[in-house]
N, C-alpha and C. Protein backbone atom coordinates (compact mmCIF):
# COMPACT_ATOMS: atom_id res chain seq x y z
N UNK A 1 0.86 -1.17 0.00
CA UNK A 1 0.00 0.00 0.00
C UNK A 1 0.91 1.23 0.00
N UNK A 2 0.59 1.86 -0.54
CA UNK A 2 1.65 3.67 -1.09
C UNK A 2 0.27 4.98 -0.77
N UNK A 3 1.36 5.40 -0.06
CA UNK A 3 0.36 6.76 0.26
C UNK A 3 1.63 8.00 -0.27
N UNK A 4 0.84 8.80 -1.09
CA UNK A 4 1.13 9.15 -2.13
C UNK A 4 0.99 11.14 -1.64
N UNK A 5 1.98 11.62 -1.64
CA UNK A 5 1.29 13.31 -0.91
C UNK A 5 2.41 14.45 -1.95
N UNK A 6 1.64 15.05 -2.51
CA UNK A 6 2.02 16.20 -3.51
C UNK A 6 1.76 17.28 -2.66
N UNK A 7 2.77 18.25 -1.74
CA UNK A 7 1.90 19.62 -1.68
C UNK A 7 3.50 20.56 -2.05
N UNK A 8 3.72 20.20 -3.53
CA UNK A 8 4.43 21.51 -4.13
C UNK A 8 4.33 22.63 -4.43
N UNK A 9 2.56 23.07 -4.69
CA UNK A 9 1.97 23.84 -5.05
C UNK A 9 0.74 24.23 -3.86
N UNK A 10 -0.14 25.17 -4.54
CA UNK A 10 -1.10 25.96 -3.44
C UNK A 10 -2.28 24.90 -3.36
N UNK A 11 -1.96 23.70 -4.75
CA UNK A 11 -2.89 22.85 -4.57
C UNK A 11 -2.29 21.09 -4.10
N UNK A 12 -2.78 20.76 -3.13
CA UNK A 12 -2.75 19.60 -2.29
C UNK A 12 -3.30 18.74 -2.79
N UNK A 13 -2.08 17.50 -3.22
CA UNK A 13 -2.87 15.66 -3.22
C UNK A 13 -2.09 14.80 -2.68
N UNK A 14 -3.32 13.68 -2.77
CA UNK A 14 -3.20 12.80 -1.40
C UNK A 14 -3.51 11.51 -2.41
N UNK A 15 -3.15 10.45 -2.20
CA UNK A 15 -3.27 8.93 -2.69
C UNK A 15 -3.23 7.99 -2.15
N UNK A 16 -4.10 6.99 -2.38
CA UNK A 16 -3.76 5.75 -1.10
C UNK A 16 -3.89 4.83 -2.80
N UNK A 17 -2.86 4.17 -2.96
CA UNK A 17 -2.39 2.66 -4.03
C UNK A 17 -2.52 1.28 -3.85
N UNK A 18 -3.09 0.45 -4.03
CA UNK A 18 -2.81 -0.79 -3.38
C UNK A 18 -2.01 -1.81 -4.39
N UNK A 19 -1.22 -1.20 -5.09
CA UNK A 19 -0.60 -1.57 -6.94
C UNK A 19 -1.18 -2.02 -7.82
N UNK A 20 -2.19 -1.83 -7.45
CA UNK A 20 -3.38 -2.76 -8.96
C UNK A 20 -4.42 -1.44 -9.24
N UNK A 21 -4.77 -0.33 -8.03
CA UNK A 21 -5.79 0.62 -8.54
C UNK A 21 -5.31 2.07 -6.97
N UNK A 22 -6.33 3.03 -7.83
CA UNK A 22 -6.05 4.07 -6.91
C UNK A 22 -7.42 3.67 -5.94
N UNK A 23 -7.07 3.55 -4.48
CA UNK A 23 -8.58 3.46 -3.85
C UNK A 23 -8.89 4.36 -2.87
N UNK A 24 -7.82 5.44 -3.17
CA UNK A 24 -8.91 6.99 -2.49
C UNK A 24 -8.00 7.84 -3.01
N UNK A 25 -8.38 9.32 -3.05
CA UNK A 25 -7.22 10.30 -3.62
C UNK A 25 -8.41 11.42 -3.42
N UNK A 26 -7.47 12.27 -3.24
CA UNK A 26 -7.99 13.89 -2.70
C UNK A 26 -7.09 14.79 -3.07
N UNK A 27 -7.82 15.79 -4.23
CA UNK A 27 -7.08 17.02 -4.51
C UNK A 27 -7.69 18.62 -4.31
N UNK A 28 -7.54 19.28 -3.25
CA UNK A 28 -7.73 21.03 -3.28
C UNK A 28 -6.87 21.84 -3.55
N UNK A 29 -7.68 22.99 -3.38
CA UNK A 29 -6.56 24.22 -3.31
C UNK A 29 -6.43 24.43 -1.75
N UNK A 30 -4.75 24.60 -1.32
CA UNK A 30 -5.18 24.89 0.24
C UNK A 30 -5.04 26.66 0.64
N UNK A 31 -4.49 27.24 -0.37
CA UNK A 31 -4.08 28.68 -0.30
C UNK A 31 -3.74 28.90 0.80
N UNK A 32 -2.02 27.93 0.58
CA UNK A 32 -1.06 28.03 1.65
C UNK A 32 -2.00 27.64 2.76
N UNK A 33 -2.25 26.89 3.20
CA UNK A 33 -3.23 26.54 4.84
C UNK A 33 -2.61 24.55 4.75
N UNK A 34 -1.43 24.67 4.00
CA UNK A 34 -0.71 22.84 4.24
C UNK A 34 -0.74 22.24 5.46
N UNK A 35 0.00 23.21 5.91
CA UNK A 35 0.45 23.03 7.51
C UNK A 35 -1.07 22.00 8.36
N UNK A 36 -2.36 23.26 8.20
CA UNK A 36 -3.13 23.35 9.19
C UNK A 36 -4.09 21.52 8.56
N UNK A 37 -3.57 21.40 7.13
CA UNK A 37 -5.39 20.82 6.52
C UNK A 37 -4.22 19.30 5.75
N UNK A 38 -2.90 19.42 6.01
CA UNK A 38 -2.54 18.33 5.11
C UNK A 38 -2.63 16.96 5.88
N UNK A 39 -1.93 16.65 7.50
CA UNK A 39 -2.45 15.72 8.12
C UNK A 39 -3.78 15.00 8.31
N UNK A 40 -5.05 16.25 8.75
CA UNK A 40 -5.89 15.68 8.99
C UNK A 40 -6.72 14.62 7.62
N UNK A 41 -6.21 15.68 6.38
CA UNK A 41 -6.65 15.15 5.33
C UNK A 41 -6.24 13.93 4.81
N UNK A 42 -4.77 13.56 5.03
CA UNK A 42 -4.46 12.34 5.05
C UNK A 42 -5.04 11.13 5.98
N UNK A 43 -5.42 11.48 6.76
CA UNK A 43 -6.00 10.80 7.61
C UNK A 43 -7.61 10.69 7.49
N UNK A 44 -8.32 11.40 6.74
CA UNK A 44 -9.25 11.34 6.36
C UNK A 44 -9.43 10.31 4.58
N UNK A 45 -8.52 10.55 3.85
CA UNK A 45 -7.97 9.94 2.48
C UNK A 45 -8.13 8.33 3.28
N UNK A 46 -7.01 8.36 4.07
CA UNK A 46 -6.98 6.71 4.73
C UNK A 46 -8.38 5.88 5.38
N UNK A 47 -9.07 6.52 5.73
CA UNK A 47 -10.35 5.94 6.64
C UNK A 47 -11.03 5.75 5.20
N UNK A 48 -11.34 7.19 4.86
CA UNK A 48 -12.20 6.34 3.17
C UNK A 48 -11.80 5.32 2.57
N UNK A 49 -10.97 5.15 2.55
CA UNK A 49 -10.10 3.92 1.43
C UNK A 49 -10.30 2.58 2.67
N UNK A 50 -10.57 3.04 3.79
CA UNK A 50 -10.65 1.70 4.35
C UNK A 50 -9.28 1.12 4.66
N UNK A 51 -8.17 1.82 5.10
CA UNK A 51 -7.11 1.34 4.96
C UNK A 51 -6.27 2.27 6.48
N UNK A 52 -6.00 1.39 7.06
CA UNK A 52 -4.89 2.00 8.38
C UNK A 52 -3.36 2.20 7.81
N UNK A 53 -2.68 3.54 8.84
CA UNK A 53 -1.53 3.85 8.45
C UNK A 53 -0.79 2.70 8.95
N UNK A 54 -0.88 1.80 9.76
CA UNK A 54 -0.35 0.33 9.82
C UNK A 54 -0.43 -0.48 8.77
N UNK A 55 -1.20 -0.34 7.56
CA UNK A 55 -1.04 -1.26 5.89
C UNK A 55 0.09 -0.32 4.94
N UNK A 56 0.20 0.81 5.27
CA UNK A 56 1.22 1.58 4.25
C UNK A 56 2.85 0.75 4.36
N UNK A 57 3.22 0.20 2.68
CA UNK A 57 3.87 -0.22 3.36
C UNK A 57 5.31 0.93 2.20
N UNK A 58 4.93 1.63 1.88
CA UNK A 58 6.29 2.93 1.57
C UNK A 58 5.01 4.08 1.24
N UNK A 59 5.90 5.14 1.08
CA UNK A 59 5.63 6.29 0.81
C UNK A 59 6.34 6.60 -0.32
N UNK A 60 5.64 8.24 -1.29
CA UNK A 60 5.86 8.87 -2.06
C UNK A 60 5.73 10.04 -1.84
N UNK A 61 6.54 11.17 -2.37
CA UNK A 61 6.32 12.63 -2.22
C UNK A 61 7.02 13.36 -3.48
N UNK A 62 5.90 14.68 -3.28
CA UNK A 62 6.64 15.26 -4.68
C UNK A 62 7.80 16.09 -4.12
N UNK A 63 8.89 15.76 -5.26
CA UNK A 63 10.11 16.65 -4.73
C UNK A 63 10.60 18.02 -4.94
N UNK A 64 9.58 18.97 -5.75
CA UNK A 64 9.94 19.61 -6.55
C UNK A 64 9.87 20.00 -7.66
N UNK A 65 9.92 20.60 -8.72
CA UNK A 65 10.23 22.59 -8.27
C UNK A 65 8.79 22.31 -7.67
N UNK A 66 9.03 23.34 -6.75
CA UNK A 66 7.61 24.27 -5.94
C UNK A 66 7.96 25.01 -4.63
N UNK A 67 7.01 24.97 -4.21
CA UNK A 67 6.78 26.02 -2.79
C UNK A 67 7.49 25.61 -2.23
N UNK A 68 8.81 26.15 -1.41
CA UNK A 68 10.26 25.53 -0.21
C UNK A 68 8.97 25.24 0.97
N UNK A 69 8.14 26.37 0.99
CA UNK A 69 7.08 25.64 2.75
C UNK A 69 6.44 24.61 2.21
N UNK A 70 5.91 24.98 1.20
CA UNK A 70 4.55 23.63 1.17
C UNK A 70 5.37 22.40 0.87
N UNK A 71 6.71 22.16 0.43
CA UNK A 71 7.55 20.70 -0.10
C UNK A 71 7.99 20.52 1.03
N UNK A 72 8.44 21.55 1.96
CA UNK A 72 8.98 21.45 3.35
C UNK A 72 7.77 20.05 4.35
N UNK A 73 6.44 20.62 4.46
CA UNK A 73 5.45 20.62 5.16
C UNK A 73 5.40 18.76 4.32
N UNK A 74 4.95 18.56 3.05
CA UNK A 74 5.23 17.18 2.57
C UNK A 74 6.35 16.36 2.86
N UNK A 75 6.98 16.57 2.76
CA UNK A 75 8.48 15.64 3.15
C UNK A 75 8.60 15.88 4.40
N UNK A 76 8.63 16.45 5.72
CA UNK A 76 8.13 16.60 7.02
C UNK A 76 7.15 14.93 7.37
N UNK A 77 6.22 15.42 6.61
CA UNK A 77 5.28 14.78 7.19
C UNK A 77 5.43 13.03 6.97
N UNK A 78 5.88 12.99 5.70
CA UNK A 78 6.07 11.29 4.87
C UNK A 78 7.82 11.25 6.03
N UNK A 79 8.50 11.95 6.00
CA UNK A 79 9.39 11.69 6.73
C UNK A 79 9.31 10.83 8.36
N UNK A 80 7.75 11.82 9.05
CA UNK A 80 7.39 11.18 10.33
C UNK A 80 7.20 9.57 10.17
N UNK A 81 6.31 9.46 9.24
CA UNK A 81 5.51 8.17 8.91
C UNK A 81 6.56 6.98 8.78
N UNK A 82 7.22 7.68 7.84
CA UNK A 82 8.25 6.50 7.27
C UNK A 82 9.20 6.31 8.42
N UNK A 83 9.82 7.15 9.32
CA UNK A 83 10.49 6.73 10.53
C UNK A 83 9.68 6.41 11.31
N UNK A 84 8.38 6.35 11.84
CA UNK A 84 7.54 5.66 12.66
C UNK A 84 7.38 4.27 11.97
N UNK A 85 6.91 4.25 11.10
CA UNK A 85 6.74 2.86 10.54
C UNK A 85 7.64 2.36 9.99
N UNK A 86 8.59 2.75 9.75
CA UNK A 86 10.31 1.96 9.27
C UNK A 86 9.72 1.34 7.39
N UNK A 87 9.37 2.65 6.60
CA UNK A 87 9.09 2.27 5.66
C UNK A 87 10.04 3.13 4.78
N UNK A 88 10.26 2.60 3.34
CA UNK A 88 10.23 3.81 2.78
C UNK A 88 10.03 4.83 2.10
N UNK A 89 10.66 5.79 1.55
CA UNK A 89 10.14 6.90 0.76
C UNK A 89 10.71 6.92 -0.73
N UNK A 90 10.00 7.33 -1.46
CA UNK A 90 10.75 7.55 -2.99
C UNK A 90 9.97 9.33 -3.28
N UNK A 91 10.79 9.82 -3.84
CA UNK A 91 10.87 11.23 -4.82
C UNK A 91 10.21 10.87 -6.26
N UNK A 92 8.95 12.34 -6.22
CA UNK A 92 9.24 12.27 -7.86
C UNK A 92 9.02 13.49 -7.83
N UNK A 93 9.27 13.93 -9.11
CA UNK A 93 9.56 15.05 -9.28
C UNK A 93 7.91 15.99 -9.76
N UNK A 94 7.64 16.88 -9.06
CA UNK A 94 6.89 18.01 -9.45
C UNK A 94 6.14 17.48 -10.99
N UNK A 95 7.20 18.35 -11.27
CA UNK A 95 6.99 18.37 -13.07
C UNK A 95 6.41 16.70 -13.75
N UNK A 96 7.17 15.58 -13.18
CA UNK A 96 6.87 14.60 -13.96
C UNK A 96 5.70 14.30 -13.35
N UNK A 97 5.01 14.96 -12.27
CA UNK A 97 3.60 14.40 -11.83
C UNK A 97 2.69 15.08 -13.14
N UNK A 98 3.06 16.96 -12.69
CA UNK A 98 2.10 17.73 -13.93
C UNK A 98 2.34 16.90 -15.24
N UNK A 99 3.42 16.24 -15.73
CA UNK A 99 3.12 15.53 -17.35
C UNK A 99 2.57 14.30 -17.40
N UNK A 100 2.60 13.67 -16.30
CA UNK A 100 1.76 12.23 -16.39
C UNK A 100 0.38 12.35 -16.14
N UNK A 101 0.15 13.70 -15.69
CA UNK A 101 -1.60 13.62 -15.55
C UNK A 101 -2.35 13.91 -16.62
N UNK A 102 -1.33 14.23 -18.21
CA UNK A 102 -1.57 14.63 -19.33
C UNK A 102 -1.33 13.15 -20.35
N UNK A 103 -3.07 13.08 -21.59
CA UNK A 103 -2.54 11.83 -22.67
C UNK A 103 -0.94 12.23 -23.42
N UNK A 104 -0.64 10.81 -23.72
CA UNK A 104 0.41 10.83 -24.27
C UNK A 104 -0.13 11.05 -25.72
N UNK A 105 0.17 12.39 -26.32
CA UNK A 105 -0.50 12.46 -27.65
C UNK A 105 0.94 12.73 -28.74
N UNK A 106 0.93 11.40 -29.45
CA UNK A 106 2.15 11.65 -30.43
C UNK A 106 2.24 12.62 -31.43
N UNK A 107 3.14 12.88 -31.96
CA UNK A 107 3.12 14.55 -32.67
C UNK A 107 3.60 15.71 -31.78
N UNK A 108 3.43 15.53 -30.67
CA UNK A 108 3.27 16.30 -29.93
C UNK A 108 4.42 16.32 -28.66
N UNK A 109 5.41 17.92 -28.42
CA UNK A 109 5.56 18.14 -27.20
C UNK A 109 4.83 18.08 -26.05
N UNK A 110 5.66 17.87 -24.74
CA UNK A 110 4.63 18.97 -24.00
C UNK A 110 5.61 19.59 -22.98
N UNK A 111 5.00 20.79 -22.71
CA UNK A 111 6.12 21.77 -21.64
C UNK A 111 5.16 21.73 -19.93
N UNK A 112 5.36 21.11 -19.31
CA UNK A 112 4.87 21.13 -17.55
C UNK A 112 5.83 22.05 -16.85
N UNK A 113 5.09 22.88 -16.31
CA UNK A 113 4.90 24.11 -16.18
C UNK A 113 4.50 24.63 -14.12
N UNK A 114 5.44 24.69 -13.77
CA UNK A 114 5.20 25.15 -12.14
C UNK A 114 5.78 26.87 -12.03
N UNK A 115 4.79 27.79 -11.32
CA UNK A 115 5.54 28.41 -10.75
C UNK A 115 6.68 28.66 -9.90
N UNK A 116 7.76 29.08 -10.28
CA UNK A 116 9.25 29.54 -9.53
C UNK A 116 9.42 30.69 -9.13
N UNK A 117 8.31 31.41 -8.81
CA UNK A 117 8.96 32.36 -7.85
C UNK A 117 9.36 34.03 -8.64
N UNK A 118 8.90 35.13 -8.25
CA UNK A 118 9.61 36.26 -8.88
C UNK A 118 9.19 36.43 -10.78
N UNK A 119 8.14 35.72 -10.76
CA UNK A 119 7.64 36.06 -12.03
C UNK A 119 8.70 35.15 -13.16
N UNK A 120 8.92 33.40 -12.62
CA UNK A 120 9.35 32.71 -13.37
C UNK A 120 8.81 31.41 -13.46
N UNK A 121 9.12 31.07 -14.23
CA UNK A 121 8.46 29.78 -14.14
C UNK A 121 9.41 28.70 -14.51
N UNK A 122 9.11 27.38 -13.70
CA UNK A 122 10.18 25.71 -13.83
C UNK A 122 9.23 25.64 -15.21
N UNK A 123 10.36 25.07 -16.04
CA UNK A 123 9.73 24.63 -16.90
C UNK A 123 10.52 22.99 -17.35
N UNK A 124 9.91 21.67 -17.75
CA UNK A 124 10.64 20.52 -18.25
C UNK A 124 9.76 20.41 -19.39
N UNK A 125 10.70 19.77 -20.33
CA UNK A 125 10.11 19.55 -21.64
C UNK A 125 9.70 17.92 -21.80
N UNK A 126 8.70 17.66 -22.09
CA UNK A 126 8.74 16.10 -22.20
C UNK A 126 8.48 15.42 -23.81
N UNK A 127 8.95 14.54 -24.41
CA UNK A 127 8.27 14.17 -25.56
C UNK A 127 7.88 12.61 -24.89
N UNK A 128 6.88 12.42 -26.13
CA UNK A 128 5.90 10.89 -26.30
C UNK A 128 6.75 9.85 -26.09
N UNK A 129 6.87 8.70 -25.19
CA UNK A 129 7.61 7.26 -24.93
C UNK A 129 6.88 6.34 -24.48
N UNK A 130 6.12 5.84 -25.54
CA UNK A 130 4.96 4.27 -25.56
C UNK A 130 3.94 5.18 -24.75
N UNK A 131 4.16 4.61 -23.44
CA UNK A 131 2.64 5.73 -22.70
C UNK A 131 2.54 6.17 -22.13
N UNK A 132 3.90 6.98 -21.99
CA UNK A 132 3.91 8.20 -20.59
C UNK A 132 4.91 8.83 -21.20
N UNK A 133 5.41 10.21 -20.72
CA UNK A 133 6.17 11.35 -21.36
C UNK A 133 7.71 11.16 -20.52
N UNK A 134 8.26 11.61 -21.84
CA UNK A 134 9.82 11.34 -21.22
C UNK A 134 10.33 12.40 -20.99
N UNK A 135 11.16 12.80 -19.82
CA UNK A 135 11.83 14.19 -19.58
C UNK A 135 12.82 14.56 -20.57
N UNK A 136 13.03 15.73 -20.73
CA UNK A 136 14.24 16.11 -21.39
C UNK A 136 15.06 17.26 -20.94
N UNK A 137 16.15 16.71 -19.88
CA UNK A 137 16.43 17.78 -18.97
C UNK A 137 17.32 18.59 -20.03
N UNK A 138 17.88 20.06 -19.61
CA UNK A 138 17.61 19.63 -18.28
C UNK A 138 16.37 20.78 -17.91
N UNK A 139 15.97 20.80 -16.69
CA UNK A 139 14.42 22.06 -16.47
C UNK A 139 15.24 22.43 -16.61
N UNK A 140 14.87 24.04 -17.00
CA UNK A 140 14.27 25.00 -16.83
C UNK A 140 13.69 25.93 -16.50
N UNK A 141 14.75 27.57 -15.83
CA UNK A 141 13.98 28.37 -15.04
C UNK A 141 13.59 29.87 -16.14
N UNK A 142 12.63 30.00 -16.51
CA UNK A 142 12.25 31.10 -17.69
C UNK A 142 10.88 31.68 -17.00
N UNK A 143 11.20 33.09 -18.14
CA UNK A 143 10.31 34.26 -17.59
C UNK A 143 9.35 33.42 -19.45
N UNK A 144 8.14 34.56 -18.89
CA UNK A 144 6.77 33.70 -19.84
C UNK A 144 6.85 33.79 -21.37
N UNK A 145 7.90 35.98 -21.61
CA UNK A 145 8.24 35.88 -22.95
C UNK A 145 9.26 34.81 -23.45
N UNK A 146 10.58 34.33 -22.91
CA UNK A 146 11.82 33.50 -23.27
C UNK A 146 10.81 32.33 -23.80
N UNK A 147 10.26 31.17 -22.99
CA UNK A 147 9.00 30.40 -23.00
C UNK A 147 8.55 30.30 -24.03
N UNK A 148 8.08 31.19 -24.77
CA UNK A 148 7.01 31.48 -25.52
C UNK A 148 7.99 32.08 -27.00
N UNK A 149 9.24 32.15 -26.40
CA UNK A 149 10.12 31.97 -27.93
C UNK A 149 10.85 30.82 -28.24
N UNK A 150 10.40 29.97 -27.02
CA UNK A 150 11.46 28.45 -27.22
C UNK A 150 10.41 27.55 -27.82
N UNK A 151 9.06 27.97 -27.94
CA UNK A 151 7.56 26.56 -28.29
C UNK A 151 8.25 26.47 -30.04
N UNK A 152 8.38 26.19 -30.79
CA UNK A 152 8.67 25.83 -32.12
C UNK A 152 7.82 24.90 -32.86
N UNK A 153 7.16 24.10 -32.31
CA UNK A 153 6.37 23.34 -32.70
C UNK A 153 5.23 22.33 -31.95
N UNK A 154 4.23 21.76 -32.35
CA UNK A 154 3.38 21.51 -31.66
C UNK A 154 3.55 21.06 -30.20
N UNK A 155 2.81 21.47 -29.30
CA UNK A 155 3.21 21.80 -27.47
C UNK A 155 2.11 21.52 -26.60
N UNK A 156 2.11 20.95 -26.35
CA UNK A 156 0.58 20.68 -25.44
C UNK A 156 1.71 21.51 -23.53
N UNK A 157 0.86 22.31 -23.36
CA UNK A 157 1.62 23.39 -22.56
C UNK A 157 0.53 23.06 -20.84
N UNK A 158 1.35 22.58 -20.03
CA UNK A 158 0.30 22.10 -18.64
C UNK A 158 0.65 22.59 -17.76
N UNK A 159 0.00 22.77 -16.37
CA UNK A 159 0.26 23.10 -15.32
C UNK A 159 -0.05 24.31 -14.59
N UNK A 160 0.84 25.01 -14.20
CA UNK A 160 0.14 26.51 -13.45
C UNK A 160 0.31 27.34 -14.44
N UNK A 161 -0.40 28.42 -14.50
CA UNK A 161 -0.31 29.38 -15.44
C UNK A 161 -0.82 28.84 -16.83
N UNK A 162 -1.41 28.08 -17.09
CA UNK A 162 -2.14 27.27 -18.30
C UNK A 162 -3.75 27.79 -18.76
């Protein structure tokens, strides 16, 4: 069982896996309020699914680009778990969450897209590989005009600011 916690961004998710299907998952906006709404919500994710933090048997968290508090407040928290329960943790990255939640449409780029801060944006480029998108590092820290002179050809463009 994988319990699964993204809070890179202002918007918060939560996953409970059992490797064959997703059997609960919860996504809001918390506008910055991680701290106060990300535990209980995990703990609310877990009771729906019917599943105790005694069946988790690793964790996942997003690593990045995003918010230093809100990635802080995620890895904090999977950190408690996984040293209470002697499980472990794996990283993925920000960006490769925003491109896997997108079809793999051949022909086609795509640019996943997080805010960085100061009027920039992370940007990774991914192209089509059988059925999920392949990175092509390396990211990417660009303002929206640079961006918008690097698209050259067809772009399926995701994430914040979309």
């Amino acid at each position: 069982m994988l319990l699964a916690l993204d809070t890179s961004t202002r918007n918060i998710g939560i996953a409970i896996y059992d490797g064959i299907q997703v059997l609960g998952e919860c996504v809001w906006c918390s506008h910055d309020y991680h701290t106060v709404e990300l535990a209980p919500s995990v703990n609310e994710v877990l009771s729906h699914a019917g599943v105790g933090i005694q069946d988790l048997k690793q964790l996942a968290v997003a690593t990045g680009p995003g918010s230093f508090t809100g990635l802080r407040i995620g890895m904090a928290l999977a950190k408690g778990i996984a040293l209470a329960r002697h499980i472990p943790i794996i990283g993925i990255s920000s960006l490769d969450i925003v491109a896997e939640s997108q079809p793999v449409s051949p022909g086609f780029s795509l640019a996943a897209i997080l805010e960085a801060g100061r009027g920039r944006l992370a940007v990774g480029w991914y192209t089509p590989s059988d059925s999920h998108w392949q990175l092509n590092p390396p990211i990417q820290v660009l303002d929206v005009l640079k961006l918008s002179r690097l698209i050259h050809e067809p772009t399926i463009v995701c994430g914040e600011l979309t």
